[in-house]
N, C-alpha and C. Protein backbone atom coordinates (compact mmCIF):
# COMPACT_ATOMS: atom_id res chain seq x y z
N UNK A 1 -15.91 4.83 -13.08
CA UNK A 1 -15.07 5.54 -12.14
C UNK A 1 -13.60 5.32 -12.50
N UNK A 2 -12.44 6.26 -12.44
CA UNK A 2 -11.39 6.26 -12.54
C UNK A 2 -10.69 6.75 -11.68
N UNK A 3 -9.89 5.58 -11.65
CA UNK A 3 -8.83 6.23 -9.84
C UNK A 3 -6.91 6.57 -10.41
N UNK A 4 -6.72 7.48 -10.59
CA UNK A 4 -5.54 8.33 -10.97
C UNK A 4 -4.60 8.25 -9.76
N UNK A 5 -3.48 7.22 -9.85
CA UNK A 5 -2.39 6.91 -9.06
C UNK A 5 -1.42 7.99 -9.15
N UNK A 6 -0.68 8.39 -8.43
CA UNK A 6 0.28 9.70 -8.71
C UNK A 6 1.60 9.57 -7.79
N UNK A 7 2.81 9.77 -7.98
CA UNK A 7 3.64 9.72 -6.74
C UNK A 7 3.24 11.02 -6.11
N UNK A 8 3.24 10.82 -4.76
CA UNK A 8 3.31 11.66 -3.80
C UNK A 8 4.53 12.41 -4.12
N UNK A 9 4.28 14.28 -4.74
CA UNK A 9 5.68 14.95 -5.05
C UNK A 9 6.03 16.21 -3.80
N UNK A 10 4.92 16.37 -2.97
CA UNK A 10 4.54 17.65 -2.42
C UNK A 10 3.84 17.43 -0.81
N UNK A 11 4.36 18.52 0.34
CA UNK A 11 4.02 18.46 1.54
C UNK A 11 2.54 18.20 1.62
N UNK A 12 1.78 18.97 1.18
CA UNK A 12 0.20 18.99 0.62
C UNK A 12 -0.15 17.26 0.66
N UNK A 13 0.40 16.71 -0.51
CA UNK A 13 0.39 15.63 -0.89
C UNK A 13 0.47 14.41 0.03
N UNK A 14 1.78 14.96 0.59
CA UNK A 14 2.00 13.47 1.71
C UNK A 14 0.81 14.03 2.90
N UNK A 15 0.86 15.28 3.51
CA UNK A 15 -0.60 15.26 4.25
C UNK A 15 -1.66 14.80 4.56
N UNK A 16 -2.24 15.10 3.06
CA UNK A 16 -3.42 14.06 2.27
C UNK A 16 -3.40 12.47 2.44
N UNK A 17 -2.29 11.65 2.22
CA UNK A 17 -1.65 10.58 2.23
C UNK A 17 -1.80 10.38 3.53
N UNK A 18 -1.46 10.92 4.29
CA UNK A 18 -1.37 10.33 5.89
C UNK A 18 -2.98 10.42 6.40
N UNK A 19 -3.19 11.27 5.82
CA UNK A 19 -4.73 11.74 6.63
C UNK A 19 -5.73 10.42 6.12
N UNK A 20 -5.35 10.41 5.05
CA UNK A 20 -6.26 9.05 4.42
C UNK A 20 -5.80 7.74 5.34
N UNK A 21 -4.86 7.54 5.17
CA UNK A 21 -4.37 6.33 6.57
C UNK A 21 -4.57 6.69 7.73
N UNK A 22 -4.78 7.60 8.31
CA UNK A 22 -5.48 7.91 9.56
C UNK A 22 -6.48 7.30 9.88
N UNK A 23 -7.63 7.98 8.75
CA UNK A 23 -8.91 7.95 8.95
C UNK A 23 -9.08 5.73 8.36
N UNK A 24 -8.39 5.38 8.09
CA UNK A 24 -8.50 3.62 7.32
C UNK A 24 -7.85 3.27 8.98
N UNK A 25 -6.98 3.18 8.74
CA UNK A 25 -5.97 2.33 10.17
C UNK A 25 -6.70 2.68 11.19
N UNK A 26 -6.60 4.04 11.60
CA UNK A 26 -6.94 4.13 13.43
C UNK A 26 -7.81 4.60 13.42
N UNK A 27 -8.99 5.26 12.66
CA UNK A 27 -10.54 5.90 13.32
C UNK A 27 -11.35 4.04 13.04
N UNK A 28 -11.03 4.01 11.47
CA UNK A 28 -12.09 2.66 11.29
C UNK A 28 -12.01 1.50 12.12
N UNK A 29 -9.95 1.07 11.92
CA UNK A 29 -9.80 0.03 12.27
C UNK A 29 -9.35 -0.33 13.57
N UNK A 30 -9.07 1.02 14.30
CA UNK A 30 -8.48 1.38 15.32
C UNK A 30 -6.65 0.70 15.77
N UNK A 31 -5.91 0.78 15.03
CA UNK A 31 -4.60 0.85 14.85
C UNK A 31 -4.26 1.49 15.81
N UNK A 32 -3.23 1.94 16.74
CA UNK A 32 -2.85 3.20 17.30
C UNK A 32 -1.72 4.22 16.41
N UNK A 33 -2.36 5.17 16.67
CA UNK A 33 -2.15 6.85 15.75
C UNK A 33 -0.37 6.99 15.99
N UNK A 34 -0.38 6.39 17.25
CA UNK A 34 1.31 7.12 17.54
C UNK A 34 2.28 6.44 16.74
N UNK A 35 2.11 4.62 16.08
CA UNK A 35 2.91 3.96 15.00
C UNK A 35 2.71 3.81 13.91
N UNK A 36 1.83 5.00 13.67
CA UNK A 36 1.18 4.55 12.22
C UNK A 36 2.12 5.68 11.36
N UNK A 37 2.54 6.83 11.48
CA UNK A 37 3.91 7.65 10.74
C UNK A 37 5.18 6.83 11.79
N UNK A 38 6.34 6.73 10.48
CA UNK A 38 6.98 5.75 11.48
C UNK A 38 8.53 6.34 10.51
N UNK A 39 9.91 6.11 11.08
CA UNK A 39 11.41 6.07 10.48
C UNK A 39 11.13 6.26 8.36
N UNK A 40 10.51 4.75 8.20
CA UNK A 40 10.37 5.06 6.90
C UNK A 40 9.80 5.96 6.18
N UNK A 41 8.63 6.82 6.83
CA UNK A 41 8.11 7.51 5.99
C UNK A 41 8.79 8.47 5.08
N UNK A 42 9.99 8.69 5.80
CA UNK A 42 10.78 10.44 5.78
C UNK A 42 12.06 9.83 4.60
N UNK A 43 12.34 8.14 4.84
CA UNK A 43 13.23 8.11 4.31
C UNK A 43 13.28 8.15 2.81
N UNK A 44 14.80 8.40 2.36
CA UNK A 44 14.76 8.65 0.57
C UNK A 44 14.48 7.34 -0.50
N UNK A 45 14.25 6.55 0.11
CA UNK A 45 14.53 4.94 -0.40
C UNK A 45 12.48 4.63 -0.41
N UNK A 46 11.64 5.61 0.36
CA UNK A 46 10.35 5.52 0.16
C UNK A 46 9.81 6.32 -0.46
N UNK A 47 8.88 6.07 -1.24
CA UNK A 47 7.83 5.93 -1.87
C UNK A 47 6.31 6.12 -1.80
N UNK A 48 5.69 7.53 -1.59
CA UNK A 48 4.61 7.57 -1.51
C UNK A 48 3.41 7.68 -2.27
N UNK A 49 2.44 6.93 -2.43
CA UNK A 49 1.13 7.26 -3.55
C UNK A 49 0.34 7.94 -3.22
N UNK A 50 -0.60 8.24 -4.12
CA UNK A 50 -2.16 8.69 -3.67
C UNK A 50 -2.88 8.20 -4.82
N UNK A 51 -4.36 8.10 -4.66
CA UNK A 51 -4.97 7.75 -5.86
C UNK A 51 -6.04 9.11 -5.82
N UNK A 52 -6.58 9.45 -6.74
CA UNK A 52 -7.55 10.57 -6.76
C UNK A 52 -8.38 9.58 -7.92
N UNK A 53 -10.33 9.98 -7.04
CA UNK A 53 -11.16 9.31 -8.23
C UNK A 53 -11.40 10.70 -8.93
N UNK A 54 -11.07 10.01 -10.20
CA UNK A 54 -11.18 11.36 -11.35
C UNK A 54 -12.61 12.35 -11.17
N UNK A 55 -14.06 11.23 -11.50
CA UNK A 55 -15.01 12.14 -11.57
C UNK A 55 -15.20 12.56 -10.24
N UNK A 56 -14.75 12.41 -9.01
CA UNK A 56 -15.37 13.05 -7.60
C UNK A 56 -14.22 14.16 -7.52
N UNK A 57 -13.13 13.97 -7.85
CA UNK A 57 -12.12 14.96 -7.88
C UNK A 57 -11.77 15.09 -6.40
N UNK A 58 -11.19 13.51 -5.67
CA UNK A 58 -11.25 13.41 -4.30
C UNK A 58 -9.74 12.42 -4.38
N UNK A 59 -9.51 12.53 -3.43
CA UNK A 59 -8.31 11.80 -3.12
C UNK A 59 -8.52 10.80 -2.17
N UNK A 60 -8.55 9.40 -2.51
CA UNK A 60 -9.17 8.06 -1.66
C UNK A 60 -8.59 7.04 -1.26
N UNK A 61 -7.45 6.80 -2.01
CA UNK A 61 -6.68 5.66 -1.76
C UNK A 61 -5.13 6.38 -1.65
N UNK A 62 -4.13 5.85 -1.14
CA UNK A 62 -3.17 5.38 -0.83
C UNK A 62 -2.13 4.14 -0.58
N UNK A 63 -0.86 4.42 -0.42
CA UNK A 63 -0.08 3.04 -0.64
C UNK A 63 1.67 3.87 -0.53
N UNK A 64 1.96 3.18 -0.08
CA UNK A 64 3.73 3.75 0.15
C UNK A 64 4.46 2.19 -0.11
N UNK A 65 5.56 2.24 -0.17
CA UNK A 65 6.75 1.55 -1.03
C UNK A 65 7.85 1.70 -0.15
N UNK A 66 8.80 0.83 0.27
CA UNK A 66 9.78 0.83 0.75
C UNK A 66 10.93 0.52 -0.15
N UNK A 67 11.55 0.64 -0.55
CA UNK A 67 12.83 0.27 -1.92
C UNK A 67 14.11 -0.18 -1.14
N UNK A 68 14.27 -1.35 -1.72
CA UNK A 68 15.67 -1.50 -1.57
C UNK A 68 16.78 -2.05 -2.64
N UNK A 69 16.98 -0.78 -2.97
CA UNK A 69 17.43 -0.76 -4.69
C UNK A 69 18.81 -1.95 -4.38
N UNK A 70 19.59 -2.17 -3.61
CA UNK A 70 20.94 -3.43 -3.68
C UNK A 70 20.06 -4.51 -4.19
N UNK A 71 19.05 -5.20 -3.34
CA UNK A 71 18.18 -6.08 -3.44
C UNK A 71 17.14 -6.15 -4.60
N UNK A 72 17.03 -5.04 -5.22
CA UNK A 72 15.66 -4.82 -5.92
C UNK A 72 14.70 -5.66 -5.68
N UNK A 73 14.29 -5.16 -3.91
CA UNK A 73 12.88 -5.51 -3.42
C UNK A 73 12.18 -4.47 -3.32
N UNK A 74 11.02 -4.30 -2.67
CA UNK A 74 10.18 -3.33 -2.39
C UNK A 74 8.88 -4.01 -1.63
N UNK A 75 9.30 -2.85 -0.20
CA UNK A 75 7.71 -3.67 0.55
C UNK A 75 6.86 -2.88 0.75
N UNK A 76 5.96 -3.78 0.05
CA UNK A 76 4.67 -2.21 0.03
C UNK A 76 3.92 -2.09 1.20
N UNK A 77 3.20 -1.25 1.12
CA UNK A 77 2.55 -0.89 2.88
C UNK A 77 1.16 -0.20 2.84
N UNK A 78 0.97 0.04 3.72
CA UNK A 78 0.32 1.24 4.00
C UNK A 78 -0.81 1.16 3.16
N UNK A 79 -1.27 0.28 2.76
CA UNK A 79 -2.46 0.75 1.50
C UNK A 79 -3.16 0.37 2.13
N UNK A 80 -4.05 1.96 1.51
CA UNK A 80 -5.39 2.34 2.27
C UNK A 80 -6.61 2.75 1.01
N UNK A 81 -7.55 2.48 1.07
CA UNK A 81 -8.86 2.64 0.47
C UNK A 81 -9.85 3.59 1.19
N UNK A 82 -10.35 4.45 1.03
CA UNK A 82 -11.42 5.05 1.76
C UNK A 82 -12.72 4.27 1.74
N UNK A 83 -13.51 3.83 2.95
CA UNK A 83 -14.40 2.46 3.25
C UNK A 83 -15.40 3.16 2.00
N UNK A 84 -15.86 4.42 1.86
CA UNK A 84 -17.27 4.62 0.60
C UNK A 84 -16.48 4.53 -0.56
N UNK A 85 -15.57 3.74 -1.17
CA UNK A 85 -14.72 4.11 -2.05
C UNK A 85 -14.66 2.54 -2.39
N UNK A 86 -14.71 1.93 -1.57
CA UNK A 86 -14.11 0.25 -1.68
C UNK A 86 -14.81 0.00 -2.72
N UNK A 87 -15.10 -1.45 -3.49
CA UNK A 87 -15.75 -2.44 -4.15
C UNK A 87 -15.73 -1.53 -5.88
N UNK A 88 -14.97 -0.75 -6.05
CA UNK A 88 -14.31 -0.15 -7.08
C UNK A 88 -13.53 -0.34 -7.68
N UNK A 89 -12.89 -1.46 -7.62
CA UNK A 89 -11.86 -1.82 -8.34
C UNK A 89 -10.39 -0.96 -7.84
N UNK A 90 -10.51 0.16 -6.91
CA UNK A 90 -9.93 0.95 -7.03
C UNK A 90 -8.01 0.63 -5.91
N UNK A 91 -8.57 -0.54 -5.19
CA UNK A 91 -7.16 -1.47 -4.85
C UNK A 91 -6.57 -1.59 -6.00
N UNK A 92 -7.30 -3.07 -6.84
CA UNK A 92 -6.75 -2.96 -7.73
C UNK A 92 -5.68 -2.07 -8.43
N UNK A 93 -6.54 -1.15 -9.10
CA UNK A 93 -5.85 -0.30 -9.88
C UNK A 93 -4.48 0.47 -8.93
N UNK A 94 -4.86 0.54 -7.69
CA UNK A 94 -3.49 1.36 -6.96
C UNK A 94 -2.39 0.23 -7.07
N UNK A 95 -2.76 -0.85 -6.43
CA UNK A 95 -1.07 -1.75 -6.07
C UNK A 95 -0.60 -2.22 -7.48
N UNK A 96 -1.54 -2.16 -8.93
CA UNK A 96 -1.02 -1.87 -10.45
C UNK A 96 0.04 -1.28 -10.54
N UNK A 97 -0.49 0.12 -9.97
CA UNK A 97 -0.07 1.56 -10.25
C UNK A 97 1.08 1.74 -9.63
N UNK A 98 1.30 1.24 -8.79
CA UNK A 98 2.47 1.03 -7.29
C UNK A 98 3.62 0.39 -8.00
N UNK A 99 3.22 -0.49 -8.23
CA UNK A 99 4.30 -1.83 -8.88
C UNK A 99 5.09 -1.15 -10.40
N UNK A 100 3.87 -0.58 -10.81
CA UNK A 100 4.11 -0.40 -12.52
C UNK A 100 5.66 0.72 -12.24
N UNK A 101 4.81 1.49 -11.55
CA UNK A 101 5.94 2.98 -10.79
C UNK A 101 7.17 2.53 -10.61
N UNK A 102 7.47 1.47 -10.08
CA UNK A 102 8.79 0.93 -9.57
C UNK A 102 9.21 0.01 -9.98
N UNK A 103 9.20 -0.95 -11.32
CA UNK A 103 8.90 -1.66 -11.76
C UNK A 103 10.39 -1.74 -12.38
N UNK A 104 10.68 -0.88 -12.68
CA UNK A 104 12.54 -1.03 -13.34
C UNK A 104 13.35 -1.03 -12.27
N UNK A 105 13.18 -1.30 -10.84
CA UNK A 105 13.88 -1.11 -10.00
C UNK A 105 13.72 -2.10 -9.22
N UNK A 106 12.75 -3.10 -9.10
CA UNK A 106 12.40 -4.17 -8.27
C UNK A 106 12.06 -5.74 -9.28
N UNK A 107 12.44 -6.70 -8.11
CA UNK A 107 12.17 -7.94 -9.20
C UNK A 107 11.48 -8.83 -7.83
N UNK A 108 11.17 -8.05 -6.66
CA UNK A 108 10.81 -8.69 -5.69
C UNK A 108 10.06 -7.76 -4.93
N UNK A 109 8.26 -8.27 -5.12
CA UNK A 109 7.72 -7.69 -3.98
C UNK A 109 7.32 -8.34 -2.92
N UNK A 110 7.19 -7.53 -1.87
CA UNK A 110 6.79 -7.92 -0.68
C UNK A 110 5.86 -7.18 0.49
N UNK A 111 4.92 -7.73 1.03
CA UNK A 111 4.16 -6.99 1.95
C UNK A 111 3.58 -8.18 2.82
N UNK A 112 3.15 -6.81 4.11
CA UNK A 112 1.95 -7.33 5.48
C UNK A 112 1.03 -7.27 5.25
N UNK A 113 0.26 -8.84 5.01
CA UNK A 113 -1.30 -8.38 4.94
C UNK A 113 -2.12 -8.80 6.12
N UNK A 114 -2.90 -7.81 6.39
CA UNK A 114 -3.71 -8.35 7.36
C UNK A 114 -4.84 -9.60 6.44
N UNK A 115 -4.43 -10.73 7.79
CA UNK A 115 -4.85 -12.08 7.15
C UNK A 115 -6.15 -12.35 6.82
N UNK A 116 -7.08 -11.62 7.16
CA UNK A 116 -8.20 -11.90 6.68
C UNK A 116 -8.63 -10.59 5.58
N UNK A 117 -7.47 -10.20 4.78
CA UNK A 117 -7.84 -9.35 3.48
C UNK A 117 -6.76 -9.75 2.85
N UNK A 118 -6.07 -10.91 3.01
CA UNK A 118 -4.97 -12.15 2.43
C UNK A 118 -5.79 -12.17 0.46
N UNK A 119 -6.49 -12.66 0.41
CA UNK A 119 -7.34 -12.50 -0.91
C UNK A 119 -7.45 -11.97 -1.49
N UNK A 120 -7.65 -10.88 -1.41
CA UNK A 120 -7.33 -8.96 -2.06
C UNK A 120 -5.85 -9.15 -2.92
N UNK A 121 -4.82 -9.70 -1.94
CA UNK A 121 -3.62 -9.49 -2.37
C UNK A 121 -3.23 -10.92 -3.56
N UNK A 122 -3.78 -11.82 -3.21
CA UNK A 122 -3.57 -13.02 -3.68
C UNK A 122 -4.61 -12.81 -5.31
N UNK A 123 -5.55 -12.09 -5.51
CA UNK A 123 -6.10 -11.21 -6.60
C UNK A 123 -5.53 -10.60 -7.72
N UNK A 124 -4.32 -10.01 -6.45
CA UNK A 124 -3.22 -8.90 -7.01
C UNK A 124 -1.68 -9.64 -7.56
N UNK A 125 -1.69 -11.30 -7.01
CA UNK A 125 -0.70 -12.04 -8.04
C UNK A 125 0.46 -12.16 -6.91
N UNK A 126 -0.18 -11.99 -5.53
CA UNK A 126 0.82 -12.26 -4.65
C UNK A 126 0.57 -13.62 -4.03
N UNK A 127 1.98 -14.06 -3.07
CA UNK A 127 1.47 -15.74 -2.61
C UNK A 127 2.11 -15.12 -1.26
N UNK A 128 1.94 -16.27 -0.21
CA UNK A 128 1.87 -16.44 1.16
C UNK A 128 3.16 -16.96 1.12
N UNK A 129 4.20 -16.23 1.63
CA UNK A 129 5.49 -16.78 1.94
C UNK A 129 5.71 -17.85 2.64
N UNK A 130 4.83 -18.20 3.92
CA UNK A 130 4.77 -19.23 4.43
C UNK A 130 3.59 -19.75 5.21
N UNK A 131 3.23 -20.78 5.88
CA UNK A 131 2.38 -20.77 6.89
C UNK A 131 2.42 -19.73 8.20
N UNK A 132 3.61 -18.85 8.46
CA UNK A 132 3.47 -18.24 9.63
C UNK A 132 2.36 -17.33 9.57
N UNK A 133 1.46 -17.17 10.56
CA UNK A 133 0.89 -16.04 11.01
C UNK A 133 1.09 -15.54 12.23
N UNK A 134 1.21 -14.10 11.99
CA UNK A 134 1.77 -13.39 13.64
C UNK A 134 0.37 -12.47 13.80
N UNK A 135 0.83 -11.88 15.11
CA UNK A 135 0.10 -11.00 14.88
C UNK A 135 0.73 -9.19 15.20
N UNK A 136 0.28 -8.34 14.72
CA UNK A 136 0.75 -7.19 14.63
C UNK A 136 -0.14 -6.18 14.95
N UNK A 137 -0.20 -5.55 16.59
CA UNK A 137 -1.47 -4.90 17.20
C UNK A 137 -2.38 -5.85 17.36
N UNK A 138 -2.25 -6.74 17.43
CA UNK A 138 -3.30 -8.12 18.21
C UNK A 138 -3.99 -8.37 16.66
N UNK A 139 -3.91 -7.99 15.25
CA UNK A 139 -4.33 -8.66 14.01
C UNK A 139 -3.84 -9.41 13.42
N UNK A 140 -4.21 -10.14 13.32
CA UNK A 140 -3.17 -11.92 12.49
C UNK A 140 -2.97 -10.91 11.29
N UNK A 141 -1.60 -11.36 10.95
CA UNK A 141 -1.02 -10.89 9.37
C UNK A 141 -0.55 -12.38 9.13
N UNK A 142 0.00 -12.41 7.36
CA UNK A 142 0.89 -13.26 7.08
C UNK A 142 1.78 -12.52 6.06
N UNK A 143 2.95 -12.66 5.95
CA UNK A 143 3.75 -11.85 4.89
C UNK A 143 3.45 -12.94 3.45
N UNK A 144 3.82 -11.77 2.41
CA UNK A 144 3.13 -12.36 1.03
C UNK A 144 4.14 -11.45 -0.04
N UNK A 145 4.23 -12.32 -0.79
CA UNK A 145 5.53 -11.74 -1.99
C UNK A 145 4.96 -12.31 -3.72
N UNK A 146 5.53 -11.14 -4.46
CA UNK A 146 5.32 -11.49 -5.89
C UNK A 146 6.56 -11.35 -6.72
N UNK A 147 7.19 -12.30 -7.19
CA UNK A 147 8.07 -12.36 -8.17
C UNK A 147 7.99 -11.68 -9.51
N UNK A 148 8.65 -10.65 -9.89
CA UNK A 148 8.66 -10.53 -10.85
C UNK A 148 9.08 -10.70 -11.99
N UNK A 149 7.87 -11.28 -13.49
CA UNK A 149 8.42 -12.07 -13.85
C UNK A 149 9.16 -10.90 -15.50
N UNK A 150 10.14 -11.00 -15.70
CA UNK A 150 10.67 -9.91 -16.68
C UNK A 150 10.85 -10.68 -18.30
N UNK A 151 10.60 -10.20 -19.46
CA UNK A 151 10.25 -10.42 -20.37
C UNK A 151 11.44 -10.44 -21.29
């Protein structure tokens, strides 16, 4: 299986993108719908993905980027997997694909993980900023960052 990362260039596109986080955040996980499009989406400093699996010719995963080019950070978000899609490697290959994309522009990532999919990310070469855990919609998160290391 091959999962084809793409920036989000087109209304179509971000559609798709939201609809996929719809159906991950608030049908599966039940998130509420009304904070899940939020200020950043619209702004010019973000960053939207999609992944399409090549042979289904479906669009499954997602992931958006926040940039903050003074800082060259970037906090990633929003990444979503479609649940018949999971155990594919196909995380993986998106927050790759995410990073690789923005990669001349950032030397600092950062994201919310929900804490009990903390591992996924820690997979992906990220660490636990600290002991805090909060919670966000009543789900323990912990924030988690990857240094980038430049050659």
């Amino acid at each position: 299986m091959t999962l084809l990362v793409t920036r989000v260039t087109t209304p179509e596109e971000l559609a798709i993108a939201k609809a996929i986080r719809f159906e991950v955040f608030i049908d599966e996980q039940g998130f509420d719908g009304s904070i899940e499009v939020d200020e950043h989406d619209a702004a010019e400093t973000t960053w939207h993905f999609i992944g399409k699996d090549v042979e289904e010719d479906k669009y499954v995963a997602v992931a958006r980027v926040l940039l903050t080019p003074e800082l060259r950070k970037a906090k990633v978000g929003r990444v979503a997997v479609l649940k018949e899609c999971r155990g594919k490697n196909y995380g993986a290959v998106l927050m790759k694909s995410v990073e690789d994309a923005v990669a001349d522009q950032v030397d600092t990532y950062m994201l919310s993980s929900q804490y009990e999919r903390r591992g996924f990310y820690e997979k992906c070469g990220y660490k636990r900023m600290d002991d805090e855990i909060y919670l966000d919609e009543g789900v323990e998160h912990c924030m988690m960052i990857k240094k980038v290391v430049k050659n």
